[in-house]
C-alpha atoms as a PDB file:
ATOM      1  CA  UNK A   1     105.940 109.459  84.378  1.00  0.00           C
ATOM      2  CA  UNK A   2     102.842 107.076  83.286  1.00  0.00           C
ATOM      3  CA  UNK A   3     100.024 106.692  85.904  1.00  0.00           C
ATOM      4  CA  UNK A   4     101.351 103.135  86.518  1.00  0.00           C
ATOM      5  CA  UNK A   5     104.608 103.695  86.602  1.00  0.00           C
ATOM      6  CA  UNK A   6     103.694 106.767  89.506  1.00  0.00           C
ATOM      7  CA  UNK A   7     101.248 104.082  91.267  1.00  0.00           C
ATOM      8  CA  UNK A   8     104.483 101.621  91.431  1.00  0.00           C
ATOM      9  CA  UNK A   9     106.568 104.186  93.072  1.00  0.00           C
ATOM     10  CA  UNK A  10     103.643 104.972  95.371  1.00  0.00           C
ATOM     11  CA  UNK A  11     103.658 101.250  96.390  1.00  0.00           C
ATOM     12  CA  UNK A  12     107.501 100.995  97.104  1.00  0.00           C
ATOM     13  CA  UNK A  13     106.983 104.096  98.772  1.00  0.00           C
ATOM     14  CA  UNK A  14     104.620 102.617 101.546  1.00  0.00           C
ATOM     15  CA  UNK A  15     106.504  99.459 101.763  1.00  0.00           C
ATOM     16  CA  UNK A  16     109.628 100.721 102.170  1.00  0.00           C
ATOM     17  CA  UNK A  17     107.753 103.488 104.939  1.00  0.00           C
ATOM     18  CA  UNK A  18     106.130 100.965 106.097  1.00  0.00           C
ATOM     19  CA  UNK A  19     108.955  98.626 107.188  1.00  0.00           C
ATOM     20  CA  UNK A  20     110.861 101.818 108.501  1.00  0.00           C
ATOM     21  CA  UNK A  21     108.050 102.158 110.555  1.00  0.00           C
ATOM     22  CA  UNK A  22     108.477  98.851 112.261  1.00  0.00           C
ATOM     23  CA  UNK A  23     111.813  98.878 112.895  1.00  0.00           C
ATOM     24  CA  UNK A  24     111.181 102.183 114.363  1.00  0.00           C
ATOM     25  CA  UNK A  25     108.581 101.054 116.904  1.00  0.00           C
ATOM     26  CA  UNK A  26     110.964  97.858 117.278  1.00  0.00           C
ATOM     27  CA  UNK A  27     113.612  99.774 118.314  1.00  0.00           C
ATOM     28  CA  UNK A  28     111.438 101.673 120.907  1.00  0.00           C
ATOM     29  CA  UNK A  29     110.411  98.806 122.604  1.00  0.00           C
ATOM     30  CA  UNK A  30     113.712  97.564 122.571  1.00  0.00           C
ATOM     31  CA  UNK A  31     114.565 100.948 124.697  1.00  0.00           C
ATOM     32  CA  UNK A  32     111.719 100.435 126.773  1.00  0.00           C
ATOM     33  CA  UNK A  33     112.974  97.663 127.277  1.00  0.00           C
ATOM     34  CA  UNK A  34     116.447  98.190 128.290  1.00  0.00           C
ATOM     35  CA  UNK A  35     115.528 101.085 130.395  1.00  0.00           C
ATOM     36  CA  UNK A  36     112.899  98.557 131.946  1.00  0.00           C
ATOM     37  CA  UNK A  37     113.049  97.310 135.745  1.00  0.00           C
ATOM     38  CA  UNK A  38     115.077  94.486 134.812  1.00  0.00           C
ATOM     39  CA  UNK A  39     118.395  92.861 136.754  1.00  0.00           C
ATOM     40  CA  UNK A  40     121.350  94.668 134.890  1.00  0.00           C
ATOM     41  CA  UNK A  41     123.177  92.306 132.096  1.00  0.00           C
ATOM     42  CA  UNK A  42     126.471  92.791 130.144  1.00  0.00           C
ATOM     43  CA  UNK A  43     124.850  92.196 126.909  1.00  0.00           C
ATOM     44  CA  UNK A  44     121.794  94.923 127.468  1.00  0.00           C
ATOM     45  CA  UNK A  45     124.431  97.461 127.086  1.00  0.00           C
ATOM     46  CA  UNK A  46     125.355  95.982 124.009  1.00  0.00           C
ATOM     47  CA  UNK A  47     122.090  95.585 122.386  1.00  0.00           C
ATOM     48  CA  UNK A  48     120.826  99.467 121.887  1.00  0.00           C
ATOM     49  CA  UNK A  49     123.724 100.691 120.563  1.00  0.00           C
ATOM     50  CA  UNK A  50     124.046  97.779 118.211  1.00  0.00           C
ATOM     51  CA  UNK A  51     119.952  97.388 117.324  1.00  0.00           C
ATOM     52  CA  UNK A  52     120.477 101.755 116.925  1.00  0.00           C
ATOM     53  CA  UNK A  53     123.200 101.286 114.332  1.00  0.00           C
ATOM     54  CA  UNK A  54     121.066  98.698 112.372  1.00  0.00           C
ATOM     55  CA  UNK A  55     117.828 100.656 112.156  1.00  0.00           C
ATOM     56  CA  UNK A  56     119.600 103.618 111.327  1.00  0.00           C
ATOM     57  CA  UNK A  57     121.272 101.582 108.084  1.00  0.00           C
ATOM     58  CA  UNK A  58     117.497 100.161 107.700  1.00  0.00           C
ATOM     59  CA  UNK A  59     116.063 103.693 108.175  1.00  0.00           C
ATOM     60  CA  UNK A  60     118.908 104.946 105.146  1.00  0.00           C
ATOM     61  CA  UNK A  61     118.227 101.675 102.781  1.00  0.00           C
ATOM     62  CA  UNK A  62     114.444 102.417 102.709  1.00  0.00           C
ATOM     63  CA  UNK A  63     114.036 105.769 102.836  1.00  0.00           C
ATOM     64  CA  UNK A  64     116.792 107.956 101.732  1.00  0.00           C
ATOM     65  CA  UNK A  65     117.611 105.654  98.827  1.00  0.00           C
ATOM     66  CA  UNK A  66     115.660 106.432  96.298  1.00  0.00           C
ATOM     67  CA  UNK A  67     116.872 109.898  96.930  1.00  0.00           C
ATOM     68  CA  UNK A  68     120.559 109.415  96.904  1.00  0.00           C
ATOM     69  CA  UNK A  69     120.292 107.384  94.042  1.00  0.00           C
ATOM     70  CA  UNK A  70     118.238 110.115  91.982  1.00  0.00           C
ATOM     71  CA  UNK A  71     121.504 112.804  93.204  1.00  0.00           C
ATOM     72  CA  UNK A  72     124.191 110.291  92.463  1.00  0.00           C
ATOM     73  CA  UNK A  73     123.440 107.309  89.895  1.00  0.00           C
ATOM     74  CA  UNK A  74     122.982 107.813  86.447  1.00  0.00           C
ATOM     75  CA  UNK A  75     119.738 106.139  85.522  1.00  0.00           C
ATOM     76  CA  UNK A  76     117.474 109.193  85.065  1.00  0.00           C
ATOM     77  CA  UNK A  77     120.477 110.714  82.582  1.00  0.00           C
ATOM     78  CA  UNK A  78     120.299 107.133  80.503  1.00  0.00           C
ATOM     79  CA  UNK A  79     116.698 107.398  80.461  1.00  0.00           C
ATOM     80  CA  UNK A  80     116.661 110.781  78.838  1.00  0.00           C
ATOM     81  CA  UNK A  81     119.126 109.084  76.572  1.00  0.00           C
ATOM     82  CA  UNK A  82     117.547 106.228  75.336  1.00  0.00           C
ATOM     83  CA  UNK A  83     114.207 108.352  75.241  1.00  0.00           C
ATOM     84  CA  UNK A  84     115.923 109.976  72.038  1.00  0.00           C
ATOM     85  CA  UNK A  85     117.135 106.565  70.386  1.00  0.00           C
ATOM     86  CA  UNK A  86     114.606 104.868  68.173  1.00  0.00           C
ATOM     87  CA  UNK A  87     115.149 101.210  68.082  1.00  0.00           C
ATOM     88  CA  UNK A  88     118.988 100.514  67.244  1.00  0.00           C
ATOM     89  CA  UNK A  89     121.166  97.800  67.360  1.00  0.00           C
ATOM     90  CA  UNK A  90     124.356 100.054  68.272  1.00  0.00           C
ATOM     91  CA  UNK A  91     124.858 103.149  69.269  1.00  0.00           C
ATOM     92  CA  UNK A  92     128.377 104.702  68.417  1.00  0.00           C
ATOM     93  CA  UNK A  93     130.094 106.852  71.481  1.00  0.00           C
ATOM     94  CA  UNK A  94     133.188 109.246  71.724  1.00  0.00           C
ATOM     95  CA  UNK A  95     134.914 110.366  74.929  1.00  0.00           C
ATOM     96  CA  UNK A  96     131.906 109.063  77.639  1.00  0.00           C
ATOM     97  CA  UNK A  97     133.655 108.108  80.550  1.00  0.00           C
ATOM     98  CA  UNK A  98     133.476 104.684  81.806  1.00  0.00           C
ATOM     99  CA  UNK A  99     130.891 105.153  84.131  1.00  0.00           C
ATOM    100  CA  UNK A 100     128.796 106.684  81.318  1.00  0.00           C
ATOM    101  CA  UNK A 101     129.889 103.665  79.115  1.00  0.00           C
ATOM    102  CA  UNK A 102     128.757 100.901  82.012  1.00  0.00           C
ATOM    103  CA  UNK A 103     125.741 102.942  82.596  1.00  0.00           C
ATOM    104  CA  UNK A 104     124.518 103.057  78.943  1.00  0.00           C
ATOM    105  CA  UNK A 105     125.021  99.280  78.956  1.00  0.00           C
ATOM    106  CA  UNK A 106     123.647  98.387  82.128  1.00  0.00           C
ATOM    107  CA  UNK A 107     120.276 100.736  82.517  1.00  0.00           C
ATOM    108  CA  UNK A 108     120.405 101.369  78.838  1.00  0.00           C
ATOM    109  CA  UNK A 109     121.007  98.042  77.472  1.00  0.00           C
ATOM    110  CA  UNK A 110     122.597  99.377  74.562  1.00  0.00           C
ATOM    111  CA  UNK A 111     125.270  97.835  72.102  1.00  0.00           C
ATOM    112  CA  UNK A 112     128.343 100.605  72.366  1.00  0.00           C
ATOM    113  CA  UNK A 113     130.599 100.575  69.289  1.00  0.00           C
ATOM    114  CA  UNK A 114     133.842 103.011  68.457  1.00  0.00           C
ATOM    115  CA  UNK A 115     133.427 105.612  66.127  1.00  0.00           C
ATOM    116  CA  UNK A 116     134.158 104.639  62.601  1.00  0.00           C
ATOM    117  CA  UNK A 117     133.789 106.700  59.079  1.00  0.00           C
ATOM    118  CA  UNK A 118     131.687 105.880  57.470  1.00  0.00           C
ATOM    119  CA  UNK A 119     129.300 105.442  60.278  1.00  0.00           C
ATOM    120  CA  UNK A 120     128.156 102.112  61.419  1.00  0.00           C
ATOM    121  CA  UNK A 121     125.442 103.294  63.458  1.00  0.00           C
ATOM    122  CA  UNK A 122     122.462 105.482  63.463  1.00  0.00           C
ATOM    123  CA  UNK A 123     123.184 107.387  66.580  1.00  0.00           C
ATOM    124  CA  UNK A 124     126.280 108.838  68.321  1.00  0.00           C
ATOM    125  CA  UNK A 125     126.646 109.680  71.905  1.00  0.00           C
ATOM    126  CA  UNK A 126     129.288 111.980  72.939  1.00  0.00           C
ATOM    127  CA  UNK A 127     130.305 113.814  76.343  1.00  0.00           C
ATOM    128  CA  UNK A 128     129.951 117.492  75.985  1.00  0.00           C
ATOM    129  CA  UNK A 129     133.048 118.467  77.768  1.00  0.00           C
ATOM    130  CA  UNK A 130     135.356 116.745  75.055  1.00  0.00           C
ATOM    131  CA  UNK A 131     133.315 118.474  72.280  1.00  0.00           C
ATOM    132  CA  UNK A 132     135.934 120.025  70.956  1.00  0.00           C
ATOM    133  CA  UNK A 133     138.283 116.673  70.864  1.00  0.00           C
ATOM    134  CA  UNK A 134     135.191 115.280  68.891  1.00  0.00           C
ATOM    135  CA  UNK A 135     135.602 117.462  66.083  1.00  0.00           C
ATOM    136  CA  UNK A 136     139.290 115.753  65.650  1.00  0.00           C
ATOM    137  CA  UNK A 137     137.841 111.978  66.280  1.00  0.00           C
ATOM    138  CA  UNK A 138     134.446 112.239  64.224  1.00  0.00           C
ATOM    139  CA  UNK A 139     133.569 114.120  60.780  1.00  0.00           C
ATOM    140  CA  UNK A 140     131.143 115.682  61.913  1.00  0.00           C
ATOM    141  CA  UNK A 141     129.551 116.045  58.655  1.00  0.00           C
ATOM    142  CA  UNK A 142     127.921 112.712  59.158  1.00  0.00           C
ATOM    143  CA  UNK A 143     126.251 113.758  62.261  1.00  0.00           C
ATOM    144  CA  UNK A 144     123.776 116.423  63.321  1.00  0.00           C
ATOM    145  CA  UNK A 145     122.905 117.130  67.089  1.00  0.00           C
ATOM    146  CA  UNK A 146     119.684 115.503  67.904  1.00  0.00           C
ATOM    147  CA  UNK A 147     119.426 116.665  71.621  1.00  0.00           C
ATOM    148  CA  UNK A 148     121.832 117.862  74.205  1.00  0.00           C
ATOM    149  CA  UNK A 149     120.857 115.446  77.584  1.00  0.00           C
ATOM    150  CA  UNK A 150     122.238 116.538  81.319  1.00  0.00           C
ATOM    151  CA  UNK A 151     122.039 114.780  85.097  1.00  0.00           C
ATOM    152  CA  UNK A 152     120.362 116.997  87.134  1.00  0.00           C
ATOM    153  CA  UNK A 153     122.316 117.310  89.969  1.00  0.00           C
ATOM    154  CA  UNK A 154     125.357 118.043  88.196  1.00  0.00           C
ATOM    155  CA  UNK A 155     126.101 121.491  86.083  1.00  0.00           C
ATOM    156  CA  UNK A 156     128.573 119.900  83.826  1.00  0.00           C
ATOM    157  CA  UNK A 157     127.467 116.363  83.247  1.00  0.00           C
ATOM    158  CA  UNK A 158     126.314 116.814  79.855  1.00  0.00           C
ATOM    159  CA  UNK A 159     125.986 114.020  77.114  1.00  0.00           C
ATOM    160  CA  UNK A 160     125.587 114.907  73.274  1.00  0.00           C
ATOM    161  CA  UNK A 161     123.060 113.051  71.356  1.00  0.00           C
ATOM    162  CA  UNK A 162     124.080 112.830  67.527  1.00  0.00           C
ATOM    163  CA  UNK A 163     121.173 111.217  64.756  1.00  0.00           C
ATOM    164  CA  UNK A 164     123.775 110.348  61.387  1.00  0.00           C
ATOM    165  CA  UNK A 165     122.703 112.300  58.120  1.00  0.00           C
ATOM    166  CA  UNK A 166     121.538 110.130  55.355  1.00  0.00           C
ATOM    167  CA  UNK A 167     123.564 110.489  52.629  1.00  0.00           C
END
């Protein structure tokens, strides 16, 4: 990660801690508040829970985001990805799911083609745990392994990255 791209993260760090923070100390007042000298209402009873619920979503948007998204999305595994493709106008893919196939379009921006023989494309992206229908789908003879590219939460979430041989 770049020393801007770190100092970014750093900044929607503190904004998002910092507006966590305030609904925090929002919600404490609010509970001073209720628990306050004050004639007893219907609706008070209502508001804690309710205001409790909604900084605890606030609390899980702004904080524990960034983490869920690193354990369950796959934007760090099309990063890696597209770190290995030099500029392309398609990339050529071969039994990627189809969240693999809307992530490589969405975070990757990346025009996804079938297979074909000859090869159309300079790069081929495969999912490792249909390697071996691969071999029956692709000649292989066209392709070499450029670099193997995994999510890092998950042992078996592995994507193939194939550069074409020049003839």
């Amino acid at each position: 990660m770049s020393n801007i791209e770190s100092r970014k993260a750093g900044r929607g760090f503190a904004i998002a801690f910092a507006a966590a923070l305030a609904a925090t100390l929002c919600w404490a007042g609010l509970v001073r508040w209720r628990v306050g000298r004050h004639r007893a209402a219907i609706w008070k009873s209502l508001v804690l829970p309710a205001a409790g619920a909604a900084l605890c979503w606030l609390l899980l948007m702004t904080l524990w985001l960034p983490l869920l998204d690193h354990a369950r999305s796959y934007t760090r595994m099309v990063r890696q990805v597209t770190v290995h493709l030099l500029p392309t106008d398609c990339v050529e893919v071969q039994g990627v799911s189809r969240g693999h196939i809307a992530a490589l379009r969405f975070h990757g921006h990346l025009d996804l083609r079938a297979p074909s023989n000859p090869p159309a494309c300079r790069w081929l992206v495969a999912d490792m745990a249909t390697v071996g229908d691969l071999k029956l789908e692709v000649d292989l003879n066209h392709w070499r392994l450029h670099a193997p590219v995994g999510k890092a939460t998950e042992v078996n979430d592995f994507m193939l990255v194939y550069t074409r041989i020049q003839p």
